[in-house]
N, C-alpha and C. Protein backbone atom coordinates (compact mmCIF):
# COMPACT_ATOMS: atom_id res chain seq x y z
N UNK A 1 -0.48 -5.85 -5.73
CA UNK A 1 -1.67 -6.66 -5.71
C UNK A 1 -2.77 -5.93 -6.46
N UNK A 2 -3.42 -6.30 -7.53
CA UNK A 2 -4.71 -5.73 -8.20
C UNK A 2 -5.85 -6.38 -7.18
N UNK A 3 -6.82 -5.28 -8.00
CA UNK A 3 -8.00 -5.44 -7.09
C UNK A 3 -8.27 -6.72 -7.47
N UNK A 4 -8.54 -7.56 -8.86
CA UNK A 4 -9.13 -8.47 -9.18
C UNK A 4 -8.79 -9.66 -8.07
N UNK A 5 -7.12 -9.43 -7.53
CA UNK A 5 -6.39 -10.32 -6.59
C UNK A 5 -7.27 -10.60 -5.69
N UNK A 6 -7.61 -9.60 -4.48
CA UNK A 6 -8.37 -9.02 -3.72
C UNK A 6 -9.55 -9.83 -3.80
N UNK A 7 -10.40 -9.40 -4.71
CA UNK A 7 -11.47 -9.95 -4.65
C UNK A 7 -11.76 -11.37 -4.58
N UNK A 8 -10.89 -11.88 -5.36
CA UNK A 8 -10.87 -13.20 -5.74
C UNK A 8 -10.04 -14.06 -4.45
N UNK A 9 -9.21 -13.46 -3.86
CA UNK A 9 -9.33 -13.81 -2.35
C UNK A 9 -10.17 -13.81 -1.21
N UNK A 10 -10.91 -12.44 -1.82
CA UNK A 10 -12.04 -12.19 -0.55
C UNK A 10 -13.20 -13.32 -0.64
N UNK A 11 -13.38 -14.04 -2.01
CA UNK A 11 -14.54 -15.04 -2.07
C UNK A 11 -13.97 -16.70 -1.77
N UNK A 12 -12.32 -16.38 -1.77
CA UNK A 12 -11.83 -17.78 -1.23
C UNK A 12 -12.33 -17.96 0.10
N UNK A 13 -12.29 -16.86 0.30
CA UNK A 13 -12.11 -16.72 2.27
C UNK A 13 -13.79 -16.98 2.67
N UNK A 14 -14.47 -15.99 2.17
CA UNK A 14 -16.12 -15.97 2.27
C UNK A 14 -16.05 -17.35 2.29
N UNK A 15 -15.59 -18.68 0.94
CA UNK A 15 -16.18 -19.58 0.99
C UNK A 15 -15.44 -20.69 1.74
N UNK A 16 -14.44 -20.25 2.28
CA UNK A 16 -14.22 -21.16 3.58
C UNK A 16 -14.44 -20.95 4.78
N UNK A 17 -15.04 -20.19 5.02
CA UNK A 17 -16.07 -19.66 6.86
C UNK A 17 -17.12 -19.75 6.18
N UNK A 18 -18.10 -20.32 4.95
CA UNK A 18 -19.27 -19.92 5.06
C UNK A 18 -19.94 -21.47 4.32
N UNK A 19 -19.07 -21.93 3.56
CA UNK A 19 -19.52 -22.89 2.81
C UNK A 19 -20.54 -21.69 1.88
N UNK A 20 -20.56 -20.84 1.35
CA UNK A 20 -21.65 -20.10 0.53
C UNK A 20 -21.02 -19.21 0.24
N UNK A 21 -21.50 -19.28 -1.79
CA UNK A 21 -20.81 -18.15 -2.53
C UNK A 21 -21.92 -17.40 -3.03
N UNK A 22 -22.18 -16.20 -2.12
CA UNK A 22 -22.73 -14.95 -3.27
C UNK A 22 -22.15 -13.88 -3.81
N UNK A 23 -21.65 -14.47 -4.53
CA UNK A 23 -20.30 -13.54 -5.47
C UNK A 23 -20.32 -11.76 -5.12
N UNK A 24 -19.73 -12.29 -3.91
CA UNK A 24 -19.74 -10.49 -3.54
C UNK A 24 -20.65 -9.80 -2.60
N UNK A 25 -21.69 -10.80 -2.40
CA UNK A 25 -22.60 -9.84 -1.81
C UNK A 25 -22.68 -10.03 -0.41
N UNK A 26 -21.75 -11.19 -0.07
CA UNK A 26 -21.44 -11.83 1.62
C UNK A 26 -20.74 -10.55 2.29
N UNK A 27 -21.36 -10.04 4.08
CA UNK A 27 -20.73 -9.08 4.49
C UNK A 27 -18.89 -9.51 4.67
N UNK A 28 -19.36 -10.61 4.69
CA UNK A 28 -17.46 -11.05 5.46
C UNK A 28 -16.64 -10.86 4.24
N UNK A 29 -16.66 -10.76 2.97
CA UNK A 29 -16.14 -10.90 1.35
C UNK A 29 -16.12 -9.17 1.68
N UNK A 30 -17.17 -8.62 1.85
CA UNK A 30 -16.66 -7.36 2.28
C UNK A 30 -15.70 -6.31 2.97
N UNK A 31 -15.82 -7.10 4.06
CA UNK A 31 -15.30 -6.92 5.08
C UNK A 31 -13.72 -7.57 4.80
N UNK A 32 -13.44 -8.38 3.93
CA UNK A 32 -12.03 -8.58 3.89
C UNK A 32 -11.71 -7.38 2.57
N UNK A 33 -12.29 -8.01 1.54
CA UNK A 33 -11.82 -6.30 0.87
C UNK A 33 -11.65 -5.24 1.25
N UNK A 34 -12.47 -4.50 1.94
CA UNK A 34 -11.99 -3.75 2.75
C UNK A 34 -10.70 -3.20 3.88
N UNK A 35 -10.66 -4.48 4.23
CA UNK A 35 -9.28 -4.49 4.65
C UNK A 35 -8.05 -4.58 4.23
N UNK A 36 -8.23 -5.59 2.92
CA UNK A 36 -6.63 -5.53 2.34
C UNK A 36 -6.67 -4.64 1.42
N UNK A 37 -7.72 -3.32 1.65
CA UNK A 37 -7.36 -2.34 0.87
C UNK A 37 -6.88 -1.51 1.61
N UNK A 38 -7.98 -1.27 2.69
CA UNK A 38 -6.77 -0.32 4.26
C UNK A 38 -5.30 -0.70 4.67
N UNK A 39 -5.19 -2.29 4.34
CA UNK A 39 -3.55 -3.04 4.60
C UNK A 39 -2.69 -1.80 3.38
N UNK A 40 -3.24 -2.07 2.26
CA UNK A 40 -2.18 -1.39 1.32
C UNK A 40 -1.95 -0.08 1.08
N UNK A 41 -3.40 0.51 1.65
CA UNK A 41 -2.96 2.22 1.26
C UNK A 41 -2.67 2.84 2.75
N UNK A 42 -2.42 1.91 3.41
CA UNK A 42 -1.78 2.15 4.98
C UNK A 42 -0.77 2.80 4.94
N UNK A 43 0.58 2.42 4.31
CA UNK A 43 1.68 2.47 3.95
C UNK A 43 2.28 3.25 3.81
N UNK A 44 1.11 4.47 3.00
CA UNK A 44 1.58 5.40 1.61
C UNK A 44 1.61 6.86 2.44
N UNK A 45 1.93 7.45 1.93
CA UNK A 45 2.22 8.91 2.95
C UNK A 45 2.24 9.98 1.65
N UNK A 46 1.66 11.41 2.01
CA UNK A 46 1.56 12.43 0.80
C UNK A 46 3.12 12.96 0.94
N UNK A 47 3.18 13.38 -0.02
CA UNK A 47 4.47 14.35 -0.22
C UNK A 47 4.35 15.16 0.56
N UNK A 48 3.43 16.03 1.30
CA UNK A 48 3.58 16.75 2.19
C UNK A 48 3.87 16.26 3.85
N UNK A 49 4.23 14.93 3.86
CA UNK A 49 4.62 14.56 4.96
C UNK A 49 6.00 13.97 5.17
N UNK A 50 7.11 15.01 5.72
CA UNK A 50 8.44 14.17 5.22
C UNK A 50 8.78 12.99 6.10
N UNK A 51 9.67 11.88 5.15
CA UNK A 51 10.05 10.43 5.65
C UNK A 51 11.42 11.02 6.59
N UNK A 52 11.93 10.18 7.43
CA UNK A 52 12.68 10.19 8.45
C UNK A 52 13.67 10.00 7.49
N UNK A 53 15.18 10.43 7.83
CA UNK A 53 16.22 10.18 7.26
C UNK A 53 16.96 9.34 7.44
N UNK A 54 17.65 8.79 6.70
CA UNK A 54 18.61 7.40 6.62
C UNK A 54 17.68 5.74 6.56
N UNK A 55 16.57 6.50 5.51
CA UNK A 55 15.26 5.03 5.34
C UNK A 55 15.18 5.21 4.18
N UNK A 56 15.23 3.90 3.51
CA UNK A 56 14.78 3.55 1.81
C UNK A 56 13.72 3.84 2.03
N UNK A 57 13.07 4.89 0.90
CA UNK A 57 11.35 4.87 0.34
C UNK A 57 11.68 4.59 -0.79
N UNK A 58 9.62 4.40 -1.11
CA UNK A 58 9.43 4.10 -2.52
C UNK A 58 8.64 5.40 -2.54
N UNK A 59 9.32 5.78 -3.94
CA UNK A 59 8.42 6.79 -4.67
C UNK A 59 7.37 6.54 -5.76
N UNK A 60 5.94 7.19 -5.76
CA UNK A 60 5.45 7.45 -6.73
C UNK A 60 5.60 8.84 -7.40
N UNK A 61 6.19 8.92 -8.37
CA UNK A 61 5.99 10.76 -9.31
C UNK A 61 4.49 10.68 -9.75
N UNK A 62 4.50 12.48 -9.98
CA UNK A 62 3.44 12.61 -10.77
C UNK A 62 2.83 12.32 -11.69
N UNK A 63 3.88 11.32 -12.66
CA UNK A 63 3.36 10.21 -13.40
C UNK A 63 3.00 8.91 -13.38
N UNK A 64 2.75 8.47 -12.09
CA UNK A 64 2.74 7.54 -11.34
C UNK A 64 3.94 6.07 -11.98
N UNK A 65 5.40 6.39 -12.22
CA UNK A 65 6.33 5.73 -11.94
C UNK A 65 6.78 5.83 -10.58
N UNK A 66 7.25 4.22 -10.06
CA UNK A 66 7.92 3.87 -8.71
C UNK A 66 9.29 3.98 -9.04
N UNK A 67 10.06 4.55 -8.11
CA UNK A 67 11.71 4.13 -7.86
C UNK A 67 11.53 4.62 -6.22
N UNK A 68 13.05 3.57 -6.19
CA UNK A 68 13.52 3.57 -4.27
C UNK A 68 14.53 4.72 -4.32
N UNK A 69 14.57 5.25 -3.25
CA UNK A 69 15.63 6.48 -3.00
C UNK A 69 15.97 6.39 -1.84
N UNK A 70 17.37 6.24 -0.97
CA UNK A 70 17.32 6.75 0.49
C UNK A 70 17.21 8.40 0.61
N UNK A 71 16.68 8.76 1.69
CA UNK A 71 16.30 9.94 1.79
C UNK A 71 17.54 10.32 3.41
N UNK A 72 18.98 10.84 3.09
CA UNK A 72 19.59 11.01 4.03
C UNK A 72 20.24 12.72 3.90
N UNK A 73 20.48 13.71 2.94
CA UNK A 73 21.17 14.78 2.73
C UNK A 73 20.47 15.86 2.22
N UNK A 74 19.78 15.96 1.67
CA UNK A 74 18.39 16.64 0.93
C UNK A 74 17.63 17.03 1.50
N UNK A 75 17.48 18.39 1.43
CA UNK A 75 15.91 18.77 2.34
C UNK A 75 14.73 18.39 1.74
N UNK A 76 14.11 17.83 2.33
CA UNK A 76 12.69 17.20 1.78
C UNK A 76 12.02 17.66 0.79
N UNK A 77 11.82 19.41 1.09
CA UNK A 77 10.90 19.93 -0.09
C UNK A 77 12.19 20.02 -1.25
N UNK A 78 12.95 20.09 -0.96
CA UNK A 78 13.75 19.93 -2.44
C UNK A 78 13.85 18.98 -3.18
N UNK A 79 13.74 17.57 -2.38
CA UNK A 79 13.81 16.10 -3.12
C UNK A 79 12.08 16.10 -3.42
N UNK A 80 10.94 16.33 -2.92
CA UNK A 80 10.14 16.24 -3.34
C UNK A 80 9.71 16.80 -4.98
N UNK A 81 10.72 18.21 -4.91
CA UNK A 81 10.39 18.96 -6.46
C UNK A 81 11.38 18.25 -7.02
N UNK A 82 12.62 18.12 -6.96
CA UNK A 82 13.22 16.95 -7.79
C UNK A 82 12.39 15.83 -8.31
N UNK A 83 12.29 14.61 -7.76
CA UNK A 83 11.66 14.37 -7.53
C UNK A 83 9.91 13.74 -8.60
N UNK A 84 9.27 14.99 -8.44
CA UNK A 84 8.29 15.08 -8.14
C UNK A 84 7.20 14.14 -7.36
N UNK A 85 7.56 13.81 -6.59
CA UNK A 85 6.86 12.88 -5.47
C UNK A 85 5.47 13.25 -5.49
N UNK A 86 4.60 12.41 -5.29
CA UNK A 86 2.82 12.23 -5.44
C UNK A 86 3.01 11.87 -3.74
N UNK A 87 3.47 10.60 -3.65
CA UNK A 87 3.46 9.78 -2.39
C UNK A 87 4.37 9.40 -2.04
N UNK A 88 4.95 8.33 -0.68
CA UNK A 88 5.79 7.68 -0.67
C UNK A 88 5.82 6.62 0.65
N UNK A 89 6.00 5.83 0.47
CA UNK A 89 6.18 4.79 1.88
C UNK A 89 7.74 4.46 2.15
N UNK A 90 7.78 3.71 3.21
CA UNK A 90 9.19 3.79 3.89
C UNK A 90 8.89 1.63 3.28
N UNK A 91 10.47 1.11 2.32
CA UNK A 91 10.23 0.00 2.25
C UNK A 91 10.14 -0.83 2.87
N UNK A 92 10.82 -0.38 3.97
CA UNK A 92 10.56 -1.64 5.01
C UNK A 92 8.77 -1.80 5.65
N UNK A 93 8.04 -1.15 5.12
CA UNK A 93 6.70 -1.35 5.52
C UNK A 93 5.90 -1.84 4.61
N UNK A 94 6.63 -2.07 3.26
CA UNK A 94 6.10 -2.57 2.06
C UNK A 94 6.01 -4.21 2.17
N UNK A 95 7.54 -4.75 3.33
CA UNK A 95 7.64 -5.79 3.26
C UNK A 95 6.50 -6.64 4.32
N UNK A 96 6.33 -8.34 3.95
CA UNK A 96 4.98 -8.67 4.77
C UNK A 96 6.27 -8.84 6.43
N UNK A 97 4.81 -8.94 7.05
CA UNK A 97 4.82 -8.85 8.36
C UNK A 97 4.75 -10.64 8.32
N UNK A 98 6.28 -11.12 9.48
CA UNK A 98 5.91 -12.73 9.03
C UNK A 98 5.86 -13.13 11.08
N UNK A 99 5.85 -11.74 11.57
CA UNK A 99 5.07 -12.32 13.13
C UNK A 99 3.74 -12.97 12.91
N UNK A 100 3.78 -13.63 14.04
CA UNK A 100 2.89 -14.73 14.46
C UNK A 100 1.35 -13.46 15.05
C-alpha cells in the first residue's frame, strides 16, 4: 500500500463521518493515517530479533529487495548474514485479518 493509498482513503473516510473535506487537515483523516501506518509497520521485526522456526517470512535485504524464506535449519545470525536481512515479518501476518 503507498502512502498516496492511505491518504486518499483517509479523506474517503473523513468524508463519510463528516460530510466535510479539509484536505488533510480533519483530526479523524489523521487519526486514520496514522493508523494504517501503525497497521503496516506492525508486522515488521529488525534482524536482530529472531522469527520462530518452521514459519514463512518475508525478507527485506539491505537493498531493500523482498523474498519469502522458511526459516527451519539455520541459525538465525547465519541466515541473517546470508541473507542480509534489514527486517522481516512472519507471512501469515502480512495476510488481512477477515474476523468480524
Amino acid at each position: 500500500m503507498k502512502r498516496e493509498d492511505i491518504e486518499k482513503a483517509a479523506k474517503e473516510y473523513t468524508n463519510k463521518i463528516t460530510g466535510l473535506d479539509f484536505a488533510g487537515e480533519v483530526e479523524v483523516e489523521r487519526a486514520f493515517r496514522t493508523g494504517a501506518n501503525w497497521r503496516i509497520n506492525s508486522v515488521w521485526h529488525d534482524a536482530s530479533k529472531e522469527a520462530k522456526r518452521d514459519q514463512y517470512i518475508l525478507i527485506e535485504d539491505i537493498r531493500g529487495k523482498f523474498t519469502v524464506h522458511k526459516f527451519y535449519l539455520e541459525k538465525w545470525k547465519n541466515m541473517v548474514k546470508i541473507y542480509e536481512i534489514r527486517r522481516w515479518a512472519y507471512v501469515k501476518d502480512l495476510k488481512p485479518n477477515m474476523e468480524k
